[in-house]
N, C-alpha and C. Protein backbone atom coordinates (compact mmCIF):
# COMPACT_ATOMS: atom_id res chain seq x y z
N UNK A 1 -7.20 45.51 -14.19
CA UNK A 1 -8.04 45.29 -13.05
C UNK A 1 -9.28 44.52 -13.47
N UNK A 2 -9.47 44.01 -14.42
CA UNK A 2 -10.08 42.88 -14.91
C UNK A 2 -10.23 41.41 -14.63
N UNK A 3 -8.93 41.20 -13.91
CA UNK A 3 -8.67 39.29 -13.49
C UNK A 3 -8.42 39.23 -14.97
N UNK A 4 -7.89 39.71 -16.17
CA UNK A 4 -7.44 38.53 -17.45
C UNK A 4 -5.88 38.39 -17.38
N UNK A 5 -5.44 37.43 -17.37
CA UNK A 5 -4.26 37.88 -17.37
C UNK A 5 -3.21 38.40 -18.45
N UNK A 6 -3.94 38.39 -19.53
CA UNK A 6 -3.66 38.83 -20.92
C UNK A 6 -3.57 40.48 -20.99
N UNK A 7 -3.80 40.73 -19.81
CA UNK A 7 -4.27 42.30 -19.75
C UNK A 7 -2.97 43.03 -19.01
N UNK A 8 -2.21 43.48 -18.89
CA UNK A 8 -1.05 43.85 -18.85
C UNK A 8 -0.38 45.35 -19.18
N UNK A 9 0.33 45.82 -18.09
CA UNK A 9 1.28 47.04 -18.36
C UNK A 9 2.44 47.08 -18.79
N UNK A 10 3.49 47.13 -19.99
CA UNK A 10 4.67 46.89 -19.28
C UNK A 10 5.52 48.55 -20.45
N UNK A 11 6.53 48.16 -19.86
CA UNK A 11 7.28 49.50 -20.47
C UNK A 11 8.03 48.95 -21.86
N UNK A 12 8.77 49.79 -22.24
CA UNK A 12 10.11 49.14 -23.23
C UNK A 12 10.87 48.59 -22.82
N UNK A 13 11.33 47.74 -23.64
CA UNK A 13 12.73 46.79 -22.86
C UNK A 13 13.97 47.79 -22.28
N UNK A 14 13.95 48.62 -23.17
CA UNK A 14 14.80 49.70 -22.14
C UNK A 14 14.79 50.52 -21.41
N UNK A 15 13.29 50.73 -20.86
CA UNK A 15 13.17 51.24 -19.97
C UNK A 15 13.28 50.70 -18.92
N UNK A 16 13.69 50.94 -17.75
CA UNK A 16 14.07 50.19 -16.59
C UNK A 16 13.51 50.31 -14.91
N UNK A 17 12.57 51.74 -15.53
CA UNK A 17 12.11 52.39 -13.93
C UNK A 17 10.70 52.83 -14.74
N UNK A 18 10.22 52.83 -13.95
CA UNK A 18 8.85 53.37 -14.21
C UNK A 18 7.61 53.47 -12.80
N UNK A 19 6.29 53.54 -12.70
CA UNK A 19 5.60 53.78 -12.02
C UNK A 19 3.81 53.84 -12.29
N UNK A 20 3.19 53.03 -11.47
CA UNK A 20 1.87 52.93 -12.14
C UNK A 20 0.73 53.88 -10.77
N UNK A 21 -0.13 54.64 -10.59
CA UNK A 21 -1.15 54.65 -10.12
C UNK A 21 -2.25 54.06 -10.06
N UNK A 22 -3.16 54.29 -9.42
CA UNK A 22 -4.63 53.53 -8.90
C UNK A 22 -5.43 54.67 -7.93
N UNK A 23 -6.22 54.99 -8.84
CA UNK A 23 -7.09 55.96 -7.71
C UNK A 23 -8.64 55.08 -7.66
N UNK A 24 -8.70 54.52 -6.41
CA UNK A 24 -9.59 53.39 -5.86
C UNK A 24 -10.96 54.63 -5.69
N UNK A 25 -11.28 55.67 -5.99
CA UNK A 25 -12.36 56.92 -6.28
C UNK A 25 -12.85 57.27 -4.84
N UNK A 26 -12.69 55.83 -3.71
CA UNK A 26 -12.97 56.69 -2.39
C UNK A 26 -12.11 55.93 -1.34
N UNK A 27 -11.68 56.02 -0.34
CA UNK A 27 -10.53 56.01 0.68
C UNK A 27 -11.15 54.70 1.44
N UNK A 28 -10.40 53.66 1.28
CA UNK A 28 -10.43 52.42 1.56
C UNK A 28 -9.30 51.67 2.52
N UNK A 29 -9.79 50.67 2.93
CA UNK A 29 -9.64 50.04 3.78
C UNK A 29 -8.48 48.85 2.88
N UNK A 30 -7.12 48.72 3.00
CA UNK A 30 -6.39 47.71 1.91
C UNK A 30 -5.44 46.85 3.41
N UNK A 31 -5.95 45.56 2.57
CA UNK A 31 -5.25 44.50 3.95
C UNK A 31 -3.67 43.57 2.94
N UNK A 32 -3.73 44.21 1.68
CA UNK A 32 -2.45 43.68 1.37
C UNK A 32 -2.69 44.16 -0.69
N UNK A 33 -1.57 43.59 -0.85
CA UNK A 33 -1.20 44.11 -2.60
C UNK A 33 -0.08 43.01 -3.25
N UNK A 34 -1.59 42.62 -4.02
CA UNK A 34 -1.03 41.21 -4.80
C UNK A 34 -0.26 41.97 -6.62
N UNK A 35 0.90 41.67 -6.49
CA UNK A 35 1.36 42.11 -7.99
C UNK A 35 2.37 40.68 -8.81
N UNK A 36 1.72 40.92 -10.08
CA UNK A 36 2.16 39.90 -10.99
C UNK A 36 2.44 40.25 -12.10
N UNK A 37 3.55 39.72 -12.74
CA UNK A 37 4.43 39.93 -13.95
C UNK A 37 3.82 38.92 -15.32
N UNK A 38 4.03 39.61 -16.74
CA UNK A 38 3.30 38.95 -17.44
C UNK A 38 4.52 37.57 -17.97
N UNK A 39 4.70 36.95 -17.21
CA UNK A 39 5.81 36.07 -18.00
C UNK A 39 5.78 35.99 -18.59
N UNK A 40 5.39 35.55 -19.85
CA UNK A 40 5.76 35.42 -21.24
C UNK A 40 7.12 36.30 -21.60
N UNK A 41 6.81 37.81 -20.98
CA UNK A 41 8.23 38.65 -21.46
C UNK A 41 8.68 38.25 -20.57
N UNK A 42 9.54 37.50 -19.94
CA UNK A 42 10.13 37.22 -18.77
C UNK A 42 10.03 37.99 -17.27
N UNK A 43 10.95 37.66 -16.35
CA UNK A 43 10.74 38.32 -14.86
C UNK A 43 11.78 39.29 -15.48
N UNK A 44 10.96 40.43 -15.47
CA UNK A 44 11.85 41.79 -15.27
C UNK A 44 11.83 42.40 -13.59
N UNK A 45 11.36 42.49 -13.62
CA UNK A 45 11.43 43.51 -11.82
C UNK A 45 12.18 42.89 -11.21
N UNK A 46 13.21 43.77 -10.86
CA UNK A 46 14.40 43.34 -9.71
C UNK A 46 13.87 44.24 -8.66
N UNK A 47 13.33 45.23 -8.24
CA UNK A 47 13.38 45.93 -7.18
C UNK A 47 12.07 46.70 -7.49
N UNK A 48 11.32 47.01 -6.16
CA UNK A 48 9.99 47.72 -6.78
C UNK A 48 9.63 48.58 -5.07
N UNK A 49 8.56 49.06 -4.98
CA UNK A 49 8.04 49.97 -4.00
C UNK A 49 6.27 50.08 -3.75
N UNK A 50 5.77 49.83 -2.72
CA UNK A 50 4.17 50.40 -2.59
C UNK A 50 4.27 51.40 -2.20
N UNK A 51 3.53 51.77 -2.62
CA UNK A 51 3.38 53.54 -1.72
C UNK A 51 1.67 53.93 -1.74
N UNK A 52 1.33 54.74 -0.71
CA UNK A 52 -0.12 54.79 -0.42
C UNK A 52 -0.12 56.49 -0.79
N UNK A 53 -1.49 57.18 -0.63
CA UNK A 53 -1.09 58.75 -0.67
C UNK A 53 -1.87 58.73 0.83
N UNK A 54 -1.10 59.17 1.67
CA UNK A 54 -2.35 59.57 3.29
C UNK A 54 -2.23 61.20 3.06
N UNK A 55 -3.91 61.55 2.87
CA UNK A 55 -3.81 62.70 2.58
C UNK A 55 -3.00 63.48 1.64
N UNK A 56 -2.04 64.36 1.56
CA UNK A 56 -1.54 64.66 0.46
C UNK A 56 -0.17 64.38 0.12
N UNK A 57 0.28 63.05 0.81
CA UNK A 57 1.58 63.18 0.92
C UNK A 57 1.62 61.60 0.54
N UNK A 58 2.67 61.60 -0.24
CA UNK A 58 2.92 60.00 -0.44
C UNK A 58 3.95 58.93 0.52
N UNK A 59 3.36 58.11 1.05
CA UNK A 59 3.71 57.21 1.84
C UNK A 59 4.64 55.80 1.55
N UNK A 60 5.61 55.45 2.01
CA UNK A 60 6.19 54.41 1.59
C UNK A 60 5.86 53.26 2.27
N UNK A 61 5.01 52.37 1.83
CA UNK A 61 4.09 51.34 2.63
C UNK A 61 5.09 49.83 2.94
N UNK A 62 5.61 49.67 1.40
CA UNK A 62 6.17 48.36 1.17
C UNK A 62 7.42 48.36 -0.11
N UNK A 63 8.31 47.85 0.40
CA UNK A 63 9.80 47.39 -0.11
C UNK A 63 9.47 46.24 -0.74
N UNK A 64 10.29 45.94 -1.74
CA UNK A 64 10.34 44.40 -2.50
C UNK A 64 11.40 44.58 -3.42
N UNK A 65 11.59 42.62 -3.53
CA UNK A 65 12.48 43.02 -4.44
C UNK A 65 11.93 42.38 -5.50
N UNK A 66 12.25 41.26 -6.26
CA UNK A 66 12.00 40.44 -7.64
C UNK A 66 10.54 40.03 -7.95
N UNK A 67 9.56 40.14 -8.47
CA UNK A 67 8.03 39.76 -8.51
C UNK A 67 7.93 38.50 -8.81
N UNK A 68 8.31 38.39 -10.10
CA UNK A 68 7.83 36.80 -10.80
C UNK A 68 6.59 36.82 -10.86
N UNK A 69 6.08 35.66 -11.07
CA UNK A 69 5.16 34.88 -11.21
C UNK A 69 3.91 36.19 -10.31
N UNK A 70 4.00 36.06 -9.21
CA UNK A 70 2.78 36.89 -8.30
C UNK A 70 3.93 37.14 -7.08
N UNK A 71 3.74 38.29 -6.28
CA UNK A 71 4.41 38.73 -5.33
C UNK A 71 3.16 39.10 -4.69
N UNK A 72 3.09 38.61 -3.16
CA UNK A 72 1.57 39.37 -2.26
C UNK A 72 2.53 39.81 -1.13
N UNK A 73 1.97 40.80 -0.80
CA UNK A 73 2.60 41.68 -0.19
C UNK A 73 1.19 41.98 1.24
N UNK A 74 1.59 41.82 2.38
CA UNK A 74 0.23 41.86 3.59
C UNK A 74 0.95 43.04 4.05
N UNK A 75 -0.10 43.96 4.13
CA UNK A 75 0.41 45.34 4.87
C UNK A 75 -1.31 45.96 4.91
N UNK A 76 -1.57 46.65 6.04
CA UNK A 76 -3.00 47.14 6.30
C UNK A 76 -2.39 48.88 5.91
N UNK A 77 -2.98 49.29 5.37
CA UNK A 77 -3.52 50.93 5.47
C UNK A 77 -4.48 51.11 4.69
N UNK A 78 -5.16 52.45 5.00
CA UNK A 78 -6.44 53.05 4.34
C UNK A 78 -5.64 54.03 3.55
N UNK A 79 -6.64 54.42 1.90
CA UNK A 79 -6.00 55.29 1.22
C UNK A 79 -7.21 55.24 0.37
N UNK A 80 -7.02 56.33 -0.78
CA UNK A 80 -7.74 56.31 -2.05
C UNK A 80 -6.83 56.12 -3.18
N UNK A 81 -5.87 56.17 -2.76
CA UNK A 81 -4.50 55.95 -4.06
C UNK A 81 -3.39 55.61 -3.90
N UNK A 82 -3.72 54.34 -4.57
CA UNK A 82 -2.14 53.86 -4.51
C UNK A 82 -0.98 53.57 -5.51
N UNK A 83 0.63 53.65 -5.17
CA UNK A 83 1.17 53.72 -6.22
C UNK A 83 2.08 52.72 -6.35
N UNK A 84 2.25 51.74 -7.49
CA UNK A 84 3.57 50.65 -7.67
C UNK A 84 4.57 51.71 -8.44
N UNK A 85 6.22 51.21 -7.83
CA UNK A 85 7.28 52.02 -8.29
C UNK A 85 7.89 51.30 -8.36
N UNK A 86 8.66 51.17 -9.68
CA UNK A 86 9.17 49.85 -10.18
C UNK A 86 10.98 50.81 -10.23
N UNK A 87 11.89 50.70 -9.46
CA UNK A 87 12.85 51.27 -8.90
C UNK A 87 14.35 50.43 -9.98
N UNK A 88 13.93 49.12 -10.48
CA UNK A 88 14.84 48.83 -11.04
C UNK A 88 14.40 47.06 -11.69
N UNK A 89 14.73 47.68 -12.76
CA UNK A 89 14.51 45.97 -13.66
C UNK A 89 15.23 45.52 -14.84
């Protein structure tokens, strides 16, 4: 959450599913969710998930499939936490 793009999550090559959080510390206003892959290791993500928490329950906001390069995703909800679910890569 820096803007470098050198700055990066990624799993093992054999891992194939995984899942990241974001707790934004107070309940915000989100008009969309820009996600990007570090190419260099190539496009892994074939299939992925947004999910918001409303209140205590986790929400399924947004479907996708392949990222690449940058995937933006426009969807409005308010939350304090949100979650990428990387479902298959």
């Amino acid at each position: 959450m820096d803007n470098a793009y050198e700055t990066y999550y990624s799993t093992d090559d054999n891992v194939t599913t995984g899942h990241i959080e974001v707790d934004l510390v107070k309940s915000m206003d989100i008009d969309g969710v820009i996600i990007q892959e570090y190419i260099p290791l190539g496009q892994r993500i074939a299939e992925h998930r947004v999910g918001f928490c409303d209140s205590s329950a986790w929400r399924r906001a947004i479907p996708g499939a392949t990222v690449g390069f940058k995937r933006i995703h426009w969807k409005k909800f308010k939350t304090q936490r949100v979650r990428l679910v990387i479902t298959h890569s």
